[in-house]
N, C-alpha and C. Protein backbone atom coordinates (compact mmCIF):
# COMPACT_ATOMS: atom_id res chain seq x y z
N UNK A 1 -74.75 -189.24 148.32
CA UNK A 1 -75.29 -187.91 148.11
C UNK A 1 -75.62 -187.77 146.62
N UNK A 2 -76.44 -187.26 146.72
CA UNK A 2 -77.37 -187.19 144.65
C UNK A 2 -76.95 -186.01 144.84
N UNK A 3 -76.84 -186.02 143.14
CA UNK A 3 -76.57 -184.39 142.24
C UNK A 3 -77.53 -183.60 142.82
N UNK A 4 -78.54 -183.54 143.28
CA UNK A 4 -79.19 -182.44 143.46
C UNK A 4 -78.94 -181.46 144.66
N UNK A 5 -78.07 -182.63 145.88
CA UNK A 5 -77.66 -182.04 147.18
C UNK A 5 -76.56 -181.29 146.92
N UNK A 6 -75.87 -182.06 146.23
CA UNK A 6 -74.73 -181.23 145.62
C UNK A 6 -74.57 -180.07 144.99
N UNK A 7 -75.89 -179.58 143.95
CA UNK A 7 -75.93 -178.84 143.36
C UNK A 7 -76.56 -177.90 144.57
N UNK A 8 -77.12 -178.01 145.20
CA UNK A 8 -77.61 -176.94 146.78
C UNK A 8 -76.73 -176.80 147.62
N UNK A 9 -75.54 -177.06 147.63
CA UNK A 9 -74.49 -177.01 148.79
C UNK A 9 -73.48 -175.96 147.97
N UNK A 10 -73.48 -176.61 146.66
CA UNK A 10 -72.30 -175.30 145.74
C UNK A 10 -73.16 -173.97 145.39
N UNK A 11 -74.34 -173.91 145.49
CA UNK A 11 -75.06 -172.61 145.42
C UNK A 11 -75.15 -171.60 146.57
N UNK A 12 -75.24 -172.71 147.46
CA UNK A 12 -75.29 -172.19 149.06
C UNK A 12 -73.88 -171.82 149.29
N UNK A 13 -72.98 -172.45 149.02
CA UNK A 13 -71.58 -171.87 149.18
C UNK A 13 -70.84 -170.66 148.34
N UNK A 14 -71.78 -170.19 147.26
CA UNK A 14 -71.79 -169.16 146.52
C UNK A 14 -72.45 -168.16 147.25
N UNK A 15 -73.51 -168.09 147.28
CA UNK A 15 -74.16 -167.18 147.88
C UNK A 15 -73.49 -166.65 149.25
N UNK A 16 -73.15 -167.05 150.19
CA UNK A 16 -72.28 -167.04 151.49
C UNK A 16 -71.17 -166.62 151.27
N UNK A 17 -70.41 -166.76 150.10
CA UNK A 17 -68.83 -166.17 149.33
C UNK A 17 -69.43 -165.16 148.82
N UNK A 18 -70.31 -164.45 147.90
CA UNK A 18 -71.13 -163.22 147.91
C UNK A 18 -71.21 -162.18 148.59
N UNK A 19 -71.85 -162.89 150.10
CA UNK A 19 -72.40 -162.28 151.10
C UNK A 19 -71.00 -161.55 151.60
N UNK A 20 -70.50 -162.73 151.95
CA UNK A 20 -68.82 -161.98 152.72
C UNK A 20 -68.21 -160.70 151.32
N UNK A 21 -68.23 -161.21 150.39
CA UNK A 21 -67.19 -160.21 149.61
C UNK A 21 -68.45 -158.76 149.57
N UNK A 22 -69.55 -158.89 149.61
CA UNK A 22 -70.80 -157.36 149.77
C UNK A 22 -70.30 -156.95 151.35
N UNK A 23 -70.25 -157.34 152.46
CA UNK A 23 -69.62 -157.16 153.21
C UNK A 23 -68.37 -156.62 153.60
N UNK A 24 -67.07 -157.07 153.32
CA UNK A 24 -66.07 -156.33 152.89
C UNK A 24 -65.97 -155.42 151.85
N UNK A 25 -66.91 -155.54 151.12
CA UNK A 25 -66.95 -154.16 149.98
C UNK A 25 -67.40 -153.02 150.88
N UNK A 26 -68.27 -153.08 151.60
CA UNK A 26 -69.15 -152.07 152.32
C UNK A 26 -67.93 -151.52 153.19
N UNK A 27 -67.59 -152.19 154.23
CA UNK A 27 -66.09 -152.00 155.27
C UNK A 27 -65.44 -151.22 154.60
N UNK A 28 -65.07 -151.35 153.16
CA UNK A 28 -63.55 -151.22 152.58
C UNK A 28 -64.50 -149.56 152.22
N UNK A 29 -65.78 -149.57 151.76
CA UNK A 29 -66.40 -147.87 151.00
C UNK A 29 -66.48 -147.48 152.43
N UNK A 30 -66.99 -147.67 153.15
CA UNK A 30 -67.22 -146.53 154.55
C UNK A 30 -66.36 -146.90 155.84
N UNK A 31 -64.65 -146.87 154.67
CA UNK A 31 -63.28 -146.47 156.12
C UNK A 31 -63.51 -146.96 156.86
N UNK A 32 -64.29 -147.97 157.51
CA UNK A 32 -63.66 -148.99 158.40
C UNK A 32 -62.74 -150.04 158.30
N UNK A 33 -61.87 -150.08 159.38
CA UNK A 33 -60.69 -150.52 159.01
C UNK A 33 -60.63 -151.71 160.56
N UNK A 34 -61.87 -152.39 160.39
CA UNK A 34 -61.91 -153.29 161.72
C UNK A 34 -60.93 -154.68 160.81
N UNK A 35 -60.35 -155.05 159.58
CA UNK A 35 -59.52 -156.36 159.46
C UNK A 35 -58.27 -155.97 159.02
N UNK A 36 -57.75 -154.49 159.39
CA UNK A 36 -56.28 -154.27 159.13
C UNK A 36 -55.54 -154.33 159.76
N UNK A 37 -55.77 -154.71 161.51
CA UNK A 37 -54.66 -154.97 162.00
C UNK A 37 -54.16 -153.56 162.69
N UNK A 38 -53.31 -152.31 161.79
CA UNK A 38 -52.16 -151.66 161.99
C UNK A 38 -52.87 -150.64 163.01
N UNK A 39 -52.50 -150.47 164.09
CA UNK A 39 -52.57 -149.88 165.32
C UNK A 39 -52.05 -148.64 164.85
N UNK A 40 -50.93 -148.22 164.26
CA UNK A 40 -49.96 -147.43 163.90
C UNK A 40 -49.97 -146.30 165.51
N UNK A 41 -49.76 -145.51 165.13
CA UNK A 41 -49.96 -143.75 166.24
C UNK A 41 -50.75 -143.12 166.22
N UNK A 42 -50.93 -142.40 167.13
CA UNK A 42 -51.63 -141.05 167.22
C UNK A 42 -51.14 -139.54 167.40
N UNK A 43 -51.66 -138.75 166.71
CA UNK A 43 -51.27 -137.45 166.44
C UNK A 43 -52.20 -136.40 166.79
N UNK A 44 -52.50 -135.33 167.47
CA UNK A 44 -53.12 -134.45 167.67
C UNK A 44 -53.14 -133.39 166.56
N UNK A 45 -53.88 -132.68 166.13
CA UNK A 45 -53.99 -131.13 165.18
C UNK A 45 -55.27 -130.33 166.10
N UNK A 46 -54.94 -129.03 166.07
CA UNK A 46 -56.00 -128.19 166.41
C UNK A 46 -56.50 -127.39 165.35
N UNK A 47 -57.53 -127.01 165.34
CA UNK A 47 -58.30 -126.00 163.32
C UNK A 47 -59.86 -125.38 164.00
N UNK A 48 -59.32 -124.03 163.64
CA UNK A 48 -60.44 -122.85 164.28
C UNK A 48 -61.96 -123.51 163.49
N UNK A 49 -61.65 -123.90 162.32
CA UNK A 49 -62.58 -125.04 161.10
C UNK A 49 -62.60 -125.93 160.92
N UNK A 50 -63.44 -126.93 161.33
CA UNK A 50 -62.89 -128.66 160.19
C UNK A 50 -64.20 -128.61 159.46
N UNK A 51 -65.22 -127.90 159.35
CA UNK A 51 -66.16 -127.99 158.28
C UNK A 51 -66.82 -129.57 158.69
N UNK A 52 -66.69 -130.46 157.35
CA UNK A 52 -67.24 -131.50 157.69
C UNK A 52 -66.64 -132.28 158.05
N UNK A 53 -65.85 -132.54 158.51
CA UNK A 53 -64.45 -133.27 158.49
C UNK A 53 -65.53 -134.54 159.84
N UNK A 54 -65.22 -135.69 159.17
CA UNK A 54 -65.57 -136.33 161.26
C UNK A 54 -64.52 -137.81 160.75
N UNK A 55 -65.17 -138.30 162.09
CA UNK A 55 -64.24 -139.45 162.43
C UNK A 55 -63.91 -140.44 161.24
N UNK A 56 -62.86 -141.11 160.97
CA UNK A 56 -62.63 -142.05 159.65
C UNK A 56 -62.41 -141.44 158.57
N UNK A 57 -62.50 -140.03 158.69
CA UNK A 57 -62.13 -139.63 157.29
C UNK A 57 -60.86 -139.90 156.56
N UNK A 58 -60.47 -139.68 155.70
CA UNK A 58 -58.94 -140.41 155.15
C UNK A 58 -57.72 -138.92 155.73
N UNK A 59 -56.45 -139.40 155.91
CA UNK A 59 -55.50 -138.69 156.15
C UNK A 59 -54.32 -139.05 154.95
N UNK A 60 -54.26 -138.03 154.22
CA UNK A 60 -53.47 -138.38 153.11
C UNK A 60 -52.42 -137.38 152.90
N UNK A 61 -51.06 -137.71 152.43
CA UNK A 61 -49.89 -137.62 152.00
C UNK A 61 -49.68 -137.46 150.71
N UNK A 62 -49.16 -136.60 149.98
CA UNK A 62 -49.04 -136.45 148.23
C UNK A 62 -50.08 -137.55 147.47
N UNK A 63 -51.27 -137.76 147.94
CA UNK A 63 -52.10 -138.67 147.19
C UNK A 63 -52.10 -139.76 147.74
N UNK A 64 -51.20 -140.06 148.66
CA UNK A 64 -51.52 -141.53 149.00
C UNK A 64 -52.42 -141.57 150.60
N UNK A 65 -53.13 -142.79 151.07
CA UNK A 65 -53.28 -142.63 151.88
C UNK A 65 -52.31 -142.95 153.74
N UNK A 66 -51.94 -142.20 154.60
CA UNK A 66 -51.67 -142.25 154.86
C UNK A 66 -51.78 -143.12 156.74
N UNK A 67 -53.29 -142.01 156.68
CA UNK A 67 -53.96 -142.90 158.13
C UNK A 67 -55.45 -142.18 158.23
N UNK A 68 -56.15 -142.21 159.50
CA UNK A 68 -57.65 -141.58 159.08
C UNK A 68 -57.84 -140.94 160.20
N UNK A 69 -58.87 -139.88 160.58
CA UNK A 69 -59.26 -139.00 161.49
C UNK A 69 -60.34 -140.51 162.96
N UNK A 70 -59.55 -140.47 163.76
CA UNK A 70 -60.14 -141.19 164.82
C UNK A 70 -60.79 -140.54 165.95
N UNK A 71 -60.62 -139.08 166.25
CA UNK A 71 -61.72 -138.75 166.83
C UNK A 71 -61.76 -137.39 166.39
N UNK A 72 -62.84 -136.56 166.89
CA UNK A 72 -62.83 -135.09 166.78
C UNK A 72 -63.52 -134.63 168.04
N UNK A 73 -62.94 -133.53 168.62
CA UNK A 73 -63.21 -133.06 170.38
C UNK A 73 -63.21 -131.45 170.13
N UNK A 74 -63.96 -130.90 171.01
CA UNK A 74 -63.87 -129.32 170.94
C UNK A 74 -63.66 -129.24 172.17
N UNK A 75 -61.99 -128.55 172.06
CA UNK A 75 -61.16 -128.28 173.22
C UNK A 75 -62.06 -126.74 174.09
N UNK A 76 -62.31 -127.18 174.90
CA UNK A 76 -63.09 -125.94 176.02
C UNK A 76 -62.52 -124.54 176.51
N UNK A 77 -61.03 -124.87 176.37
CA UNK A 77 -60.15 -123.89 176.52
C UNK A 77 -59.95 -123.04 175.65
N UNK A 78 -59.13 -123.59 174.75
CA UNK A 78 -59.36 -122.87 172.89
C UNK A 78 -60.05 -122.44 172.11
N UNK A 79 -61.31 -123.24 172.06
CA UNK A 79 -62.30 -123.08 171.67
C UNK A 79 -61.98 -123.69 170.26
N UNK A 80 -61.08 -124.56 169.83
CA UNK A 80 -60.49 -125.43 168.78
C UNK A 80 -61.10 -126.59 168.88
N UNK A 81 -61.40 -126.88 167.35
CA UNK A 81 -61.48 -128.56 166.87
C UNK A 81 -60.34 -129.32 167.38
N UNK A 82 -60.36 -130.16 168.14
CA UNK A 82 -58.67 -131.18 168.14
C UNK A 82 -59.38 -132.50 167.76
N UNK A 83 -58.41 -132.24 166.51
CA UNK A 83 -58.75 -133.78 165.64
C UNK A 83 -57.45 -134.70 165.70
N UNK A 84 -57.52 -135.86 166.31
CA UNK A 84 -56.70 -137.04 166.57
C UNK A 84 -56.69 -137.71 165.68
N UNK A 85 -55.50 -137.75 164.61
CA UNK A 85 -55.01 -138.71 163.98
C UNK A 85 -54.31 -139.72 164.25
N UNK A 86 -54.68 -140.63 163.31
CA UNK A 86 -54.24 -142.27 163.52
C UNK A 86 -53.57 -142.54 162.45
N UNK A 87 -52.24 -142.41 162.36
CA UNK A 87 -51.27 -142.70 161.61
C UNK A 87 -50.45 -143.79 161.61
N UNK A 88 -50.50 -144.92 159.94
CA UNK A 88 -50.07 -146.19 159.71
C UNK A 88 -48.78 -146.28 160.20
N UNK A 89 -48.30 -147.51 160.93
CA UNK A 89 -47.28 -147.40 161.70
C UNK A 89 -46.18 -147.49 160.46
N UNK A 90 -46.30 -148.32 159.43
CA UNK A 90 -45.31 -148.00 158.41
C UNK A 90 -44.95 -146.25 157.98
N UNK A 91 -45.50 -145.72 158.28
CA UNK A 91 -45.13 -144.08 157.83
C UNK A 91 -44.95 -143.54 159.24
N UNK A 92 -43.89 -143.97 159.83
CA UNK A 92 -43.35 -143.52 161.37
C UNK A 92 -42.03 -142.66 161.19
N UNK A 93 -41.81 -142.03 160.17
CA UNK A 93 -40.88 -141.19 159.97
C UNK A 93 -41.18 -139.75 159.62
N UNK A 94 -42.28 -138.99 159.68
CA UNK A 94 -42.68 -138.10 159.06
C UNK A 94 -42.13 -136.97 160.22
N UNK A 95 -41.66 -135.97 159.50
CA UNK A 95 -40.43 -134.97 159.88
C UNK A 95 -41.87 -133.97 161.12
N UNK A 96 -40.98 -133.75 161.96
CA UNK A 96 -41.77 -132.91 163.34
C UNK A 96 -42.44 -131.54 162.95
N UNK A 97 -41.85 -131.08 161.97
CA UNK A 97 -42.16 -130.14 161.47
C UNK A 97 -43.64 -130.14 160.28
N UNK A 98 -44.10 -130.77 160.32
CA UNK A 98 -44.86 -131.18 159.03
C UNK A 98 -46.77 -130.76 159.43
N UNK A 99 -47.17 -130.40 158.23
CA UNK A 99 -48.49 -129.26 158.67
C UNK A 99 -49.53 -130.13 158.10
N UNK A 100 -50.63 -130.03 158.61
CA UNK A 100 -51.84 -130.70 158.25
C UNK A 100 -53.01 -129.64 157.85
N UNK A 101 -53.50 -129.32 156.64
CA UNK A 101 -54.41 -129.01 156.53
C UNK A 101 -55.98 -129.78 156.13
N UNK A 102 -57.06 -128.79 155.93
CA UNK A 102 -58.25 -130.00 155.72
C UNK A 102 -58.40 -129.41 154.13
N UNK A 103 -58.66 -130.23 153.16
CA UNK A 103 -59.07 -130.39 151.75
C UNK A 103 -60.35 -130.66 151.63
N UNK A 104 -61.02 -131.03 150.39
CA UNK A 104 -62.20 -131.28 149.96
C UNK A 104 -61.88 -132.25 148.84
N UNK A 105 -62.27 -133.31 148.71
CA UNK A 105 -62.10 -134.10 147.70
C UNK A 105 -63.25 -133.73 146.33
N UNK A 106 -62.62 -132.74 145.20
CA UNK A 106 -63.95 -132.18 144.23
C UNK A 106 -64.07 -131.61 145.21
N UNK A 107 -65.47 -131.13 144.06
CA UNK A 107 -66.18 -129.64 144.72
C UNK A 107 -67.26 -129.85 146.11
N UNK A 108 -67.54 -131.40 145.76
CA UNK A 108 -69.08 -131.13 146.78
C UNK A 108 -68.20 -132.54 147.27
N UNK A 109 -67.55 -133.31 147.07
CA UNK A 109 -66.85 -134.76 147.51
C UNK A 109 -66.57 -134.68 149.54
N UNK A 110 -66.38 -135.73 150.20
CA UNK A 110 -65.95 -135.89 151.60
C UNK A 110 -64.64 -134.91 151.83
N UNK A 111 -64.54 -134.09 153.22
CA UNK A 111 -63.03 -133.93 153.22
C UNK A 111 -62.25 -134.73 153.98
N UNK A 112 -60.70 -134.27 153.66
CA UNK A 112 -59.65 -135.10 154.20
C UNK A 112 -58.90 -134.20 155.11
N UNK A 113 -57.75 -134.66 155.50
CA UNK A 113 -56.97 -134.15 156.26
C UNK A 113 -55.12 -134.49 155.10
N UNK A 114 -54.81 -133.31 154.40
CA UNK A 114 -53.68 -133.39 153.91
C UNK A 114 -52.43 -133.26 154.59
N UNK A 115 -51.37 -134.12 154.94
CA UNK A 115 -50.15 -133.24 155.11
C UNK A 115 -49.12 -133.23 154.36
N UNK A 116 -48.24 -132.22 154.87
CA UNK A 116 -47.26 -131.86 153.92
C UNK A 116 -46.04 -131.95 154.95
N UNK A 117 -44.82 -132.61 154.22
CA UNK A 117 -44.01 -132.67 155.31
C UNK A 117 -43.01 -131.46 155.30
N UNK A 118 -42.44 -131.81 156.33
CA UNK A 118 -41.60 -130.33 156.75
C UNK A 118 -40.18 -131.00 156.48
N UNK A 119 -39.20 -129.79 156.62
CA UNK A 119 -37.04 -130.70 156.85
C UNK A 119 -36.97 -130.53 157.82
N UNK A 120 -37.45 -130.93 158.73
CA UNK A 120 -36.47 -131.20 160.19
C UNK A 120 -36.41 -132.61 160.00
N UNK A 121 -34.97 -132.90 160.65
CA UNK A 121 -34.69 -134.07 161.01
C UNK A 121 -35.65 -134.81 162.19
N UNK A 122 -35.77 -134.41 163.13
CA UNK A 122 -36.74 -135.18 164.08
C UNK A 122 -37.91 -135.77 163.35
N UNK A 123 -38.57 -137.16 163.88
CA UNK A 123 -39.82 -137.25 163.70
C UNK A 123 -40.63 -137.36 164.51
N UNK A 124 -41.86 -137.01 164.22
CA UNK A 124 -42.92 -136.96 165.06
C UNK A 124 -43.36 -138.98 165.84
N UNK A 125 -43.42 -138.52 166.81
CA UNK A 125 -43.79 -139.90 167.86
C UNK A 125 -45.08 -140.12 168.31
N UNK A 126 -45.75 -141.22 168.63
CA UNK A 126 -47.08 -141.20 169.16
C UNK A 126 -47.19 -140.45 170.07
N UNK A 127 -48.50 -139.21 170.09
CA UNK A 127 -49.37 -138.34 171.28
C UNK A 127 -48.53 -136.95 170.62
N UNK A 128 -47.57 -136.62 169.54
CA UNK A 128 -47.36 -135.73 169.12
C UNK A 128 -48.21 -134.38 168.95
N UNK A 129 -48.56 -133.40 168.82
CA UNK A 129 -49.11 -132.29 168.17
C UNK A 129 -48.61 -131.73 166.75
N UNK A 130 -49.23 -131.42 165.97
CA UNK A 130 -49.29 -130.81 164.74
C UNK A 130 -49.64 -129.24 165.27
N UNK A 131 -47.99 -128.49 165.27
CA UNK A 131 -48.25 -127.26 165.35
C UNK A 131 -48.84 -126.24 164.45
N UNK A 132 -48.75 -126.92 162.85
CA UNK A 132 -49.27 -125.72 161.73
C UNK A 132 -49.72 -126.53 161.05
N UNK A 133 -51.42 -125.73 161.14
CA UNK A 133 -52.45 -126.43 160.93
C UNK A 133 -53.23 -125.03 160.47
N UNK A 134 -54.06 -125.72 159.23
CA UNK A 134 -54.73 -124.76 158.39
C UNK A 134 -56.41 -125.43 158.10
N UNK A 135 -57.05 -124.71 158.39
CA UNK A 135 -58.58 -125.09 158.59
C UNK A 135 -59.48 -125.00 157.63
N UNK A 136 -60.64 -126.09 156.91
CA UNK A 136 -60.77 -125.91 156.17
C UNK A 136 -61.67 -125.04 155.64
N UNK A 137 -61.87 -124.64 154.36
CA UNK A 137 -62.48 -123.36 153.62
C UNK A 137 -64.26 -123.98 153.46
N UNK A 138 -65.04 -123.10 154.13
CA UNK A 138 -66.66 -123.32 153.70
C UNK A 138 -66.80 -122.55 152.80
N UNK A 139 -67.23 -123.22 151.74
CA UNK A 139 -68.01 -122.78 150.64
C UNK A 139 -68.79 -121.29 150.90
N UNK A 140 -69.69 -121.68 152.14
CA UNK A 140 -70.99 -120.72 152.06
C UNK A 140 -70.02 -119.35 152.81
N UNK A 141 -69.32 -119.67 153.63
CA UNK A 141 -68.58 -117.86 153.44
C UNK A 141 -68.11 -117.70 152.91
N UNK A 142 -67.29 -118.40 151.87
CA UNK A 142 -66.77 -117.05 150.89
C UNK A 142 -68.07 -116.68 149.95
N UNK A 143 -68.96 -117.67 149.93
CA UNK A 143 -69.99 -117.00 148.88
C UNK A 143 -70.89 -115.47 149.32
N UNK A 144 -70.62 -116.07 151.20
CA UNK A 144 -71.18 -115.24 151.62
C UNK A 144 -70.44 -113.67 151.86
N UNK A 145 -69.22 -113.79 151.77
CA UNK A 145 -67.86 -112.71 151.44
C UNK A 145 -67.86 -112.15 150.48
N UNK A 146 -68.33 -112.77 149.18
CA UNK A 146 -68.41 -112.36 147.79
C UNK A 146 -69.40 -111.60 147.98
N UNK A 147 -70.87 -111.55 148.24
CA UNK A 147 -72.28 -110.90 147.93
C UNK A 147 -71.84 -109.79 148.95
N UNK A 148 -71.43 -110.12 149.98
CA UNK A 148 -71.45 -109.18 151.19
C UNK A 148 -70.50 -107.99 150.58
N UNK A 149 -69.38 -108.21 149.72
CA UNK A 149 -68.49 -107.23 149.35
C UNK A 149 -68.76 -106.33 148.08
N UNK A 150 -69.64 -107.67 147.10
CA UNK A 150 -70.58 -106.49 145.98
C UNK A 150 -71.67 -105.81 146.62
N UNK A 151 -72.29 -106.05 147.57
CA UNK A 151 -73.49 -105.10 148.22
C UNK A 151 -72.72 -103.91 148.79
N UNK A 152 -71.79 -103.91 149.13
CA UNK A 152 -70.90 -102.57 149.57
C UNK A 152 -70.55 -101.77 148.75
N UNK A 153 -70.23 -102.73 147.61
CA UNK A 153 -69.37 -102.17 146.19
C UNK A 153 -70.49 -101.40 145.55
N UNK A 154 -71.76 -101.57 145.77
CA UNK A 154 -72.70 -100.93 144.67
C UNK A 154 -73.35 -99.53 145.33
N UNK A 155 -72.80 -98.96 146.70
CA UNK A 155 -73.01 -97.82 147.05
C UNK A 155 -72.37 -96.73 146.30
């Protein structure tokens, strides 16, 4: 084999080590999580709001991440968002009591799903419900709350 085949086989094998790491970069920016493996649980929440909230969004814990939004359904009965969380099986201790609200990452950024844990001793188990649950805030009504309440105010 001459230097020159050689030198086309280590370029070609660059480019292809490239390709894969632009690839997993992409996976790793848009929350897919098809080479992690962790199955972990599932958790139910219901929210009169999820704004933009959809599937894969991140589910996070005091900053860290915790697990991600795997589906979103509008219960027919309620007339509620029920958003199914998928929670890392390493964080299988989180107290029964513990509330999920939806955030905004920044002002105009993706939202999340925060929780906060509760003191009860029990923990929550796969197919659980999240009884206290807080929905998230749209921008355009309170802006629209604000104008609507100075147009009253100026009679």
């Amino acid at each position: 084999m001459n230097q020159k085949a050689k030198m086309e086989i280590a370029v070609g094998a660059f480019i292809v080590f490239g390709i894969l790491a632009l690839l997993m970069l992409a996976l790793k920016v848009s929350n897919l999580t098809i080479l992690s493996g962790d199955d972990g649980y599932e958790l139910k929440a219901g929210f009169d709001n999820i704004g933009g909230l959809k599937a894969r969004s991140p589910v996070m814990m005091a900053g860290v991440r915790v697990g991600q939004v795997s589906n979103v359904v509008l219960d027919l009965e309620s007339f509620e968002a029920v958003v199914t969380l998928r929670i890392f099986s390493k964080y299988n201790n989180l107290p029964k009591d513990t509330s999920a609200s939806i955030f905004t990452s920044g002002l105009l950024g993706e939202q999340y799903i925060g929780l906060e844990a509760g003191g009860e001793e029990q923990v929550l188990a796969d197919g659980d419900v999240l009884a206290m649950t807080q929905s998230a805030v749209v921008l355009e009504q309170i802006i629209g709350q604000f104008l609507f309440s100075k147009a009253a105010g100026d009679d």
